[in-house]
C-alpha atoms as a PDB file:
ATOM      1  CA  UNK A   1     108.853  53.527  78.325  1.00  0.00           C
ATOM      2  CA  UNK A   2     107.815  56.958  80.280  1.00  0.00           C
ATOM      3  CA  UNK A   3     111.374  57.611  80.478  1.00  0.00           C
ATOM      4  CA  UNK A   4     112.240  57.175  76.994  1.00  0.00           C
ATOM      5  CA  UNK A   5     109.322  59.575  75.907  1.00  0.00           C
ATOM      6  CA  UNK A   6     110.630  61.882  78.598  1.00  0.00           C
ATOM      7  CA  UNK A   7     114.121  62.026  77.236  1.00  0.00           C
ATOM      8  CA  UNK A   8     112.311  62.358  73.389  1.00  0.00           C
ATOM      9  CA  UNK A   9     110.089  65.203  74.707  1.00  0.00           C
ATOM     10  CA  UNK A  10     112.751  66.984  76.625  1.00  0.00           C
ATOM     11  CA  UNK A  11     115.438  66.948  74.013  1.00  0.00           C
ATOM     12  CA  UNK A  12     112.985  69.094  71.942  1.00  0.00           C
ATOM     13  CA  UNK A  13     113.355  71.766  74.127  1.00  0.00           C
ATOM     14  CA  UNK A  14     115.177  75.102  72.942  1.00  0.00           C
ATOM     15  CA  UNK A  15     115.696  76.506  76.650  1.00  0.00           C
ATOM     16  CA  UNK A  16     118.401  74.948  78.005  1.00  0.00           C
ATOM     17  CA  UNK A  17     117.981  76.020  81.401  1.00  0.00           C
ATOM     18  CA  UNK A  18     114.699  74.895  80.964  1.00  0.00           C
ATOM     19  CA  UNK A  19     115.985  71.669  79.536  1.00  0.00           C
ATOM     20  CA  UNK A  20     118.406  71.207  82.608  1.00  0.00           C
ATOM     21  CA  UNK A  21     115.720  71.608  85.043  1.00  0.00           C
ATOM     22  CA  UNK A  22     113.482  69.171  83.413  1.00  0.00           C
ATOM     23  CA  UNK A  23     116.261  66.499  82.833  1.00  0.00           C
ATOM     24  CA  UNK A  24     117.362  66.765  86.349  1.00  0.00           C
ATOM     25  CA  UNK A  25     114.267  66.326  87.759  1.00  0.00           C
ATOM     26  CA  UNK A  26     113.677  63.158  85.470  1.00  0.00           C
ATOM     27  CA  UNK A  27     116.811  61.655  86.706  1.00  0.00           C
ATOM     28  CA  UNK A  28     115.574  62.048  90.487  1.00  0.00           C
ATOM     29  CA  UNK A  29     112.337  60.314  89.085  1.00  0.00           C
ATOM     30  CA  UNK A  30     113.816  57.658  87.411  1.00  0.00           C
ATOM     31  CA  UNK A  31     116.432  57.053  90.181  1.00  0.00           C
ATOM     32  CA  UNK A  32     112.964  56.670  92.684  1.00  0.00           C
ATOM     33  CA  UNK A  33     113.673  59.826  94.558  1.00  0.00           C
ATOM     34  CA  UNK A  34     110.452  61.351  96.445  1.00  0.00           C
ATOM     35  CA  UNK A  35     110.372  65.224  95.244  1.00  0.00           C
ATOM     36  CA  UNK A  36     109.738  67.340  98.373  1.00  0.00           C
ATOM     37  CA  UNK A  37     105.959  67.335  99.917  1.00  0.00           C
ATOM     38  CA  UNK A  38     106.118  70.957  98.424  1.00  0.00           C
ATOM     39  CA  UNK A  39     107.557  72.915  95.146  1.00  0.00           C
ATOM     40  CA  UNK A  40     109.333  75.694  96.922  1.00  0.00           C
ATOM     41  CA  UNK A  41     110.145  77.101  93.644  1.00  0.00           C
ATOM     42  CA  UNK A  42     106.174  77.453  93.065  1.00  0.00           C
ATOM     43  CA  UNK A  43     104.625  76.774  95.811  1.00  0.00           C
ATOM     44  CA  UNK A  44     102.243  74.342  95.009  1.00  0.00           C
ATOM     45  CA  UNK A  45     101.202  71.009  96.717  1.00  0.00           C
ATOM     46  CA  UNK A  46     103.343  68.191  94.459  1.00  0.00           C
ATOM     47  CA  UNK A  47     101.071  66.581  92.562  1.00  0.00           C
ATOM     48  CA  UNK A  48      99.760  69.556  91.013  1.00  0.00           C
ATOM     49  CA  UNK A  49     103.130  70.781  89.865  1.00  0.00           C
ATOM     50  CA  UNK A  50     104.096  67.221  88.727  1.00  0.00           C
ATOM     51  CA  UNK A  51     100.514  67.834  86.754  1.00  0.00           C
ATOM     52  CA  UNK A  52     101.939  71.368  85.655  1.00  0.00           C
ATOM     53  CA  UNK A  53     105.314  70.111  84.861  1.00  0.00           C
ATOM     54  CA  UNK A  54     104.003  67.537  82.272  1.00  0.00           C
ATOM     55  CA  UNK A  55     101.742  69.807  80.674  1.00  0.00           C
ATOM     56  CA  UNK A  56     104.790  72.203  80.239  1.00  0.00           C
ATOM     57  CA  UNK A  57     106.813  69.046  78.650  1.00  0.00           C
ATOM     58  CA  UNK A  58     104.011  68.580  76.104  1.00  0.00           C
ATOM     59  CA  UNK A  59     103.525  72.246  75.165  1.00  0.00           C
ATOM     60  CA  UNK A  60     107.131  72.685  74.858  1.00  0.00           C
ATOM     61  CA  UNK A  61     107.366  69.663  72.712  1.00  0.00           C
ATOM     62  CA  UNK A  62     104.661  70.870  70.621  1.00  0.00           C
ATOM     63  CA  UNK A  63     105.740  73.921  69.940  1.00  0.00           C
ATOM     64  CA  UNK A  64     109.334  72.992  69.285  1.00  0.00           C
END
């Protein structure tokens, strides 16, 4: 079910390299791949960018 709403929320998204990233890193989820220990894009200890990451997802969602 958390996929599927993924995929809905994600498909909304006007930025497709935006929409890339966030589809690739769904498929790692779903496939049960651990993300690194840390975000080297951000940064930030993992949980709190998987916390940032759906927040984005909603916003974008929202506002598309």
């Amino acid at each position: 079910m958390a996929f599927e709403r993924a995929m809905m929320l994600i498909d909304r998204i006007a930025d497709r390299e935006r929409k890339d990233y966030l589809l690739s890193l769904t498929a790692v989820k779903e496939l049960g791949l651990s993300p690194a220990p840390i975000d080297l894009e951000k940064h930030l200890p993992t949980k709190r960018v998987e916390a940032n990451r759906a927040q984005e997802i909603e916003s974008a969602a929202d506002s598309g």
